[in-house]
Protein backbone atom coordinates (compact mmCIF):
# COMPACT_ATOMS: atom_id res chain seq x y z
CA UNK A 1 -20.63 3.41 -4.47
CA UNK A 2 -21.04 7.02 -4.36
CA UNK A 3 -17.24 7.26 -5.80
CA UNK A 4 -18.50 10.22 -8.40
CA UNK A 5 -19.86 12.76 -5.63
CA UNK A 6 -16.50 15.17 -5.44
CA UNK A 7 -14.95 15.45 -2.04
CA UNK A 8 -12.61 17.96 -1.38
CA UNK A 9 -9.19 17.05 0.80
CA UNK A 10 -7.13 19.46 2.28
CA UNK A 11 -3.48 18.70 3.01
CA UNK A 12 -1.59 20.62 5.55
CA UNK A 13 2.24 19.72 5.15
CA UNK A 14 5.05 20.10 3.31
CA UNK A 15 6.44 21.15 -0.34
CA UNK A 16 9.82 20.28 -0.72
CA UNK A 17 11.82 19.89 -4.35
CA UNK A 18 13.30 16.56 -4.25
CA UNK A 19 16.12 15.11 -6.30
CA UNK A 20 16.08 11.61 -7.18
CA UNK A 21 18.72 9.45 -7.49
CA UNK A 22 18.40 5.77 -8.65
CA UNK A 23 21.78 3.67 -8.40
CA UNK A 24 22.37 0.20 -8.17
CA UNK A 25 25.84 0.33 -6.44
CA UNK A 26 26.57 0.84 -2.97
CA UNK A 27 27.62 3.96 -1.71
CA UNK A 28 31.07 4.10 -0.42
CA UNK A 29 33.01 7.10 1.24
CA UNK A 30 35.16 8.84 -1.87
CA UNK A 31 33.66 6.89 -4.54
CA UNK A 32 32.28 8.03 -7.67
CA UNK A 33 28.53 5.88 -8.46
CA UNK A 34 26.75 6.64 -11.51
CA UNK A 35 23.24 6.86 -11.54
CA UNK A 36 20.96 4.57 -13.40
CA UNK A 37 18.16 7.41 -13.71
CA UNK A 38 17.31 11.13 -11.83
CA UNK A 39 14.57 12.73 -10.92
CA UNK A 40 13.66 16.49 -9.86
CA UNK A 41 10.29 17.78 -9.16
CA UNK A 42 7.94 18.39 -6.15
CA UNK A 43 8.12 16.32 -3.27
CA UNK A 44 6.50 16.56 0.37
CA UNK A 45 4.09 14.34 1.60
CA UNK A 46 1.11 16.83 1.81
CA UNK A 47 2.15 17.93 -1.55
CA UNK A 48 2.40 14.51 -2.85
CA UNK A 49 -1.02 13.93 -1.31
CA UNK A 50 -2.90 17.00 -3.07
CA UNK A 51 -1.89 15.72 -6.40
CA UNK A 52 -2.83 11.89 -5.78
CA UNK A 53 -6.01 13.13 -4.74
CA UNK A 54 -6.35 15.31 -8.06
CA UNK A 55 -5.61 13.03 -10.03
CA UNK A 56 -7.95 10.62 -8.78
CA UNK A 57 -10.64 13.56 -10.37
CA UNK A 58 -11.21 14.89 -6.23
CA UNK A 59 -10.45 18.34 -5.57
CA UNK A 60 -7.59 19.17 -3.48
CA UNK A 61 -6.39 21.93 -1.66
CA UNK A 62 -2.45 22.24 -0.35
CA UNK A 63 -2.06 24.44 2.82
CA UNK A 64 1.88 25.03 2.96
CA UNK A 65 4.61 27.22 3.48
CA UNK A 66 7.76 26.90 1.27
CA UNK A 67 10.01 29.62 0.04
CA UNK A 68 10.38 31.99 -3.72
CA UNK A 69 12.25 29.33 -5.61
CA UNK A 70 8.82 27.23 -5.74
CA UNK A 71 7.33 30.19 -7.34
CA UNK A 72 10.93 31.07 -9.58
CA UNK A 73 10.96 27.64 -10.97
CA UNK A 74 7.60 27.33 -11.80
CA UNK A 75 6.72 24.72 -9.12
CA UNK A 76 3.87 26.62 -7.70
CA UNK A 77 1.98 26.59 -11.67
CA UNK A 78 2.73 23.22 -11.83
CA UNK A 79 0.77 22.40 -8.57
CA UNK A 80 -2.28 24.50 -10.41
CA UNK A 81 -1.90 22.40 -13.30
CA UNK A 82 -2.21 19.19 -11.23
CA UNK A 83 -5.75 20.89 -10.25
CA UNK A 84 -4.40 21.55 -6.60
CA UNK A 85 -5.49 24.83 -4.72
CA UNK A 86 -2.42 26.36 -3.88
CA UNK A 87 -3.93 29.83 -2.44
CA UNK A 88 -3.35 29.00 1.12
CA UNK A 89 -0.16 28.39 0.30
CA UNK A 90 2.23 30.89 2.00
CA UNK A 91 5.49 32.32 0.14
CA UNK A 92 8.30 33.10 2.06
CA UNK A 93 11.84 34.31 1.56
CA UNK A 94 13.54 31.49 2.88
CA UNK A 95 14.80 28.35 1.31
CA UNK A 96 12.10 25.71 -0.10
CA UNK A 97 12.03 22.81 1.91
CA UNK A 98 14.46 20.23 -0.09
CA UNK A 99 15.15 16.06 0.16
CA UNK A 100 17.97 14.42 -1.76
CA UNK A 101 16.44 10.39 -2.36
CA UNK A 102 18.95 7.79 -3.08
CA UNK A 103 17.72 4.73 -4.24
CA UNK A 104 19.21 1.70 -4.36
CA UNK A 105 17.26 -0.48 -6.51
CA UNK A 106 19.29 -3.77 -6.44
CA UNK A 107 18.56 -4.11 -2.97
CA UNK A 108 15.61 -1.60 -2.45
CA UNK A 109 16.45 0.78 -0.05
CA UNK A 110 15.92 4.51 0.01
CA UNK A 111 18.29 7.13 1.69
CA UNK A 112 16.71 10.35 2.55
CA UNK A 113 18.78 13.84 3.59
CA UNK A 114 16.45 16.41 4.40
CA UNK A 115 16.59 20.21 4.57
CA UNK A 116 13.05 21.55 6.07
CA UNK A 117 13.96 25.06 5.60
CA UNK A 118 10.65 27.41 5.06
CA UNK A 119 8.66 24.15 5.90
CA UNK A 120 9.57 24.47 9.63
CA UNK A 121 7.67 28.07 9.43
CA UNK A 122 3.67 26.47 9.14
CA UNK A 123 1.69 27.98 11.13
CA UNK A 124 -2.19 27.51 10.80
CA UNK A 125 -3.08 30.10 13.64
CA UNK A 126 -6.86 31.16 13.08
CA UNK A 127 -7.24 29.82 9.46
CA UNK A 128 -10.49 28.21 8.68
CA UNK A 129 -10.49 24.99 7.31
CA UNK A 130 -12.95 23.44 5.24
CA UNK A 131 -13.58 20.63 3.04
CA UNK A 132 -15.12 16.49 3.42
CA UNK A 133 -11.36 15.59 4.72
CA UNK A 134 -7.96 16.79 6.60
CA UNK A 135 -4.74 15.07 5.74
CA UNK A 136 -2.03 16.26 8.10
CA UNK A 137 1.24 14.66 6.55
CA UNK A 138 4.95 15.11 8.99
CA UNK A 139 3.80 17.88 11.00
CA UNK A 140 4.62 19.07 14.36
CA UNK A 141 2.00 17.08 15.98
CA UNK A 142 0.83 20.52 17.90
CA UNK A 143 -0.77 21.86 14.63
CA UNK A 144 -3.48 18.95 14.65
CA UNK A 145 -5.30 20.93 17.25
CA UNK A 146 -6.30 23.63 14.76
CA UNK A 147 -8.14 21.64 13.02
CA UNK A 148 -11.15 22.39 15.69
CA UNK A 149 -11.34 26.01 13.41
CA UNK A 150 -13.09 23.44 10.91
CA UNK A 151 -16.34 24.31 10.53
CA UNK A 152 -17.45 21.74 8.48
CA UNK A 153 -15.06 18.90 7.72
CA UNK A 154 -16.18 15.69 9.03
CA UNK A 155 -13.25 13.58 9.17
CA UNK A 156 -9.16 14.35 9.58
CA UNK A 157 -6.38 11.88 9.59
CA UNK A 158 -2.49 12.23 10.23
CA UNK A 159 0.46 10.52 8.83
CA UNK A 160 3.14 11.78 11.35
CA UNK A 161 6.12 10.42 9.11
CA UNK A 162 9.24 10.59 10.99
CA UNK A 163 7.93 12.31 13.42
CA UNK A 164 6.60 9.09 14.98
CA UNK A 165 10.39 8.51 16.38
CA UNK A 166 10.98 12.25 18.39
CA UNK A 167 7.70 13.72 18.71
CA UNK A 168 6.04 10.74 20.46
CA UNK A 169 4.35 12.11 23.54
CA UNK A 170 2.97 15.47 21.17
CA UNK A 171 1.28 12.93 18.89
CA UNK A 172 -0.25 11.08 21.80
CA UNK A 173 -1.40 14.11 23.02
CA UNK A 174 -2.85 15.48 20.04
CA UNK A 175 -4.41 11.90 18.47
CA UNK A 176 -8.05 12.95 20.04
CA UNK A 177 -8.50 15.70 17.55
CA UNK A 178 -8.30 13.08 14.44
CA UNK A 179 -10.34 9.98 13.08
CA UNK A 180 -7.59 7.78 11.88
CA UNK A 181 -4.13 7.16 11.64
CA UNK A 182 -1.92 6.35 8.97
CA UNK A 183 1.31 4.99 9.47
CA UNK A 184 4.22 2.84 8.52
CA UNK A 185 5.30 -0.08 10.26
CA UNK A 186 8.62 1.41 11.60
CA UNK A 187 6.99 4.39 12.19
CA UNK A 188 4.16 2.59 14.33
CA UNK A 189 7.02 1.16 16.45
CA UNK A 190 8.52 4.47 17.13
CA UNK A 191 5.43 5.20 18.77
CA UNK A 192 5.32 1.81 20.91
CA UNK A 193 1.87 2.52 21.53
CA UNK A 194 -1.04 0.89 23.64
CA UNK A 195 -2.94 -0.05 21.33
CA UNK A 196 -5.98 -0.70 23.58
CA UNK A 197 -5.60 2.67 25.81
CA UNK A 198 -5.86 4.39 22.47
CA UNK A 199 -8.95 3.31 21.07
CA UNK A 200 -10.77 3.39 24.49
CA UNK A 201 -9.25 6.93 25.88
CA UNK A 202 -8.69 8.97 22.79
CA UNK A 203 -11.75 7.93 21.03
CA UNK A 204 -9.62 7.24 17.53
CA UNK A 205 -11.49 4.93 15.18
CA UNK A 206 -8.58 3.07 13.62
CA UNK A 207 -4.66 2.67 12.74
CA UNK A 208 -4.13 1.60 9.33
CA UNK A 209 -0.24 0.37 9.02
CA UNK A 210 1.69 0.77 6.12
CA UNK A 211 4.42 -2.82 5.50
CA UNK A 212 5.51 -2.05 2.14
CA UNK A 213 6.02 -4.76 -0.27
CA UNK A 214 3.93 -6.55 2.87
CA UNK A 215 1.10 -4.98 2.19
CA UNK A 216 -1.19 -3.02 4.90
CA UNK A 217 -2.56 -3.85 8.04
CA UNK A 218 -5.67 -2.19 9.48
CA UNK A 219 -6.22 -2.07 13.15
CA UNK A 220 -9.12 -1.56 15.55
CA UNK A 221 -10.82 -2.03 19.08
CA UNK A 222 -12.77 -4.93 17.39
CA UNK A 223 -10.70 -6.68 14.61
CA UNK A 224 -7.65 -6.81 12.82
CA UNK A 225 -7.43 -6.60 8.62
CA UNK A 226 -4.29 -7.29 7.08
CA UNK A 227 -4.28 -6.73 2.92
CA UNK A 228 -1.88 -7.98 0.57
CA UNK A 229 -1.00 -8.09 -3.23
CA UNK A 230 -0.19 -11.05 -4.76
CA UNK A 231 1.76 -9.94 -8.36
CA UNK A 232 4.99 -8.79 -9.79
CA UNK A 233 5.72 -5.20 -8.89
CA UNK A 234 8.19 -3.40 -10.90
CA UNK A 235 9.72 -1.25 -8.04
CA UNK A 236 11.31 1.97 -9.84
CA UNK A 237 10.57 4.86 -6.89
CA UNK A 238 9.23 3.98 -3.66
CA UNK A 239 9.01 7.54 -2.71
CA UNK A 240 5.26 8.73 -2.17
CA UNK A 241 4.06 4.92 -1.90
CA UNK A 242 2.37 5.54 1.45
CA UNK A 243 1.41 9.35 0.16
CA UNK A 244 -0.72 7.35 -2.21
CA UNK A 245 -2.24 4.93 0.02
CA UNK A 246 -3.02 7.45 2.15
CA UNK A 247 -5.04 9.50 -0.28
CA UNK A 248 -6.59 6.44 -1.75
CA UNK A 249 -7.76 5.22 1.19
CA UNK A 250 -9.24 8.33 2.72
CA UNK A 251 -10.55 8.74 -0.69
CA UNK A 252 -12.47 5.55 -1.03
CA UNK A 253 -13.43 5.07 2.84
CA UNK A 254 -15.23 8.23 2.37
CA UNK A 255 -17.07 7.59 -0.57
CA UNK A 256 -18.00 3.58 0.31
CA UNK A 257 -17.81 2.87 3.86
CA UNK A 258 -16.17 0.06 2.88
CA UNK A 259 -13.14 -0.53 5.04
CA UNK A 260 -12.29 -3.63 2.91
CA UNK A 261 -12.48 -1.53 -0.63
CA UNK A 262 -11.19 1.47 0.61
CA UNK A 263 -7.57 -0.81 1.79
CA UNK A 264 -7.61 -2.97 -1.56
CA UNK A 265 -7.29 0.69 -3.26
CA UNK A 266 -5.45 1.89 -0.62
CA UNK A 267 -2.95 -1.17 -1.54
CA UNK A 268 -2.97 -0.91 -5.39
CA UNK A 269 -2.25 2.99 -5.12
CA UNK A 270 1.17 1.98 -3.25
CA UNK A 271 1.72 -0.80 -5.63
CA UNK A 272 1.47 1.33 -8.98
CA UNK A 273 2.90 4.25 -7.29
CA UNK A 274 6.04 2.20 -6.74
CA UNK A 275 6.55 1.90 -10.62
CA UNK A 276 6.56 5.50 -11.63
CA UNK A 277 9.94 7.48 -11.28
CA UNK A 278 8.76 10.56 -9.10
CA UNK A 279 7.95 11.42 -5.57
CA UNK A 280 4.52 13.12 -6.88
CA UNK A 281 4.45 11.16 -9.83
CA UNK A 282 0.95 10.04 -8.23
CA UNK A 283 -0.86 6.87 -10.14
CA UNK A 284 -4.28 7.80 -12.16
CA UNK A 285 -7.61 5.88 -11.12
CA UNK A 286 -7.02 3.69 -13.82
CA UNK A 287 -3.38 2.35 -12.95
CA UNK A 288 -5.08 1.83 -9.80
CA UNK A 289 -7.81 -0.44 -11.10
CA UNK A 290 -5.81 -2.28 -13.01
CA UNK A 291 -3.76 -3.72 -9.85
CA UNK A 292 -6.98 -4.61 -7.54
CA UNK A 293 -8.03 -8.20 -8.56
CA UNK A 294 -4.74 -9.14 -7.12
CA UNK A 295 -5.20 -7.34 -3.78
CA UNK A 296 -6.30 -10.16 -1.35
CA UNK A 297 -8.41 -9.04 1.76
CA UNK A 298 -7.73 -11.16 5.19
CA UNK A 299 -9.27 -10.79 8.49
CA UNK A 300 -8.24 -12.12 11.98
């Protein structure tokens, strides 16, 4: 395994400040709920991906735009101290992009309100882009194309979050300028996609499909790969779950070339991420290791 040789990941997305609310009541029209525990920090899935990918000892680099109150509130230092290269990031003087999260944790489900704000300003125009990997994360599906002004990355991949469900025919059209995609499952049916048309017109190498507390299922032209975990997971914060598959398995497909290894990490990243409070409250290597003898690997 040549998991010590340093890659470096860039992210192009979003940095948001999310606040966290975890309740175990429903939420009813005039109703006062008290929460069981709160959270505020950075959030945005490109964000959430730099740090995972940090803090897996990788180097990452965040390109962004969000607005002063990152800077004000000492968001942007905290990004350096996660090890994340924030100097493509772009300052504006709009709003930050920001996400209340309410989480019920009785019956696990998440409610998201979202304000993009400065987010909705990214442009990559000209900007040169290099490093081993691209991670787009919930972009307008017209700024994969500028990842041809790579000159020497070798692989990109896109989560398209939600916009899987109004951006379809944009991320159809743009899917031949990446590798792989990473999805969730009700993502993936937003996109209703043929499956068969993709691989053989668009030249992508595979869809790996996020299920949640299902597991993952990887997809190809040749096979199928569905991966599981079989243990007790504490669910505090599903927030940045699929954040950290996604940089755990771009991490370790790169270094092994090990489709298999690179979902059971993929898997246990999601798993441990789950039980930290925290939408970039990303899981160290070790949390990770310590969930993948219970990842089972099936293929059909």
């Amino acid at each position: 395994m040549e998991y010590n040789k340093k890659q470096t990941h860039i992210a192009i997305g979003n940095i948001n400040i999310d606040f966290i609310s975890i309740i175990e009541e429903e939420l009813k029209p005039d109703f006062n709920v008290v929460a069981k525990d709160v959270w505020i920090g950075l959030g945005g899935a490109a964000t959430n991906y730099a740090i995972a990918v940090s803090r897996l000892n990788h180097k990452a680099k965040l390109i962004a735009r969000t607005g002063e109150d990152i800077v004000k509130y000492g968001f942007l230092d905290k990004l350096k101290e996660e090890g994340v290269d924030v100097s493509s990031v772009e300052i504006s003087k709009e709003k930050p992009g920001m996400v209340m999260i309410i989480v019920n944790s009785k019956k696990s489900t998440r409610t998201m309100i979202t304000a993009r704000n400065a987010n909705k300003g990214l442009r990559l125009s000209n900007e040169k882009i290099d490093g081993d990997h691209i991670h787009f994360s919930s972009v307008d599906p017209d700024l994969i194309k500028y990842a041809k002004y790579a000159n020497k990355t070798k692989t990109i991949s896109y989560d398209p979050g939600g916009e899987a469900c109004y951006n379809k025919e944009k991320i159809i059209n743009n899917i031949k300028y990446i590798n792989w995609l990473l999805i969730n499952e009700n993502e993936f049916s937003c996109l209703d996609l043929d499956v068969n048309k993709l691989f053989k017109n668009y030249g992508l190498e595979f869809i790996a499909i996020k299920k949640g507390s299902k597991g993952a299922e990887i997809i190809n032209k040749n096979k199928k790969i569905l991966g599981k975990i079989e243990t007790t997971i504490n669910q505090i914060d599903p927030t940045g779950a699929g954040d950290a598959f996604n940089a755990s398995f771009n991490i370790f497909y790169k270094s092994t070339g090990d489709i298999n290894e690179a979902l059971k990490y993929a898997i246990s990243a999601g798993s441990a991420k789950v039980e930290k409070l925290g939408s970039s409250n990303m899981p160290y290597l070790d949390e990770i290791e310590s969930k993948l003898k219970f990842v089972e690997i099936l293929h059909y």
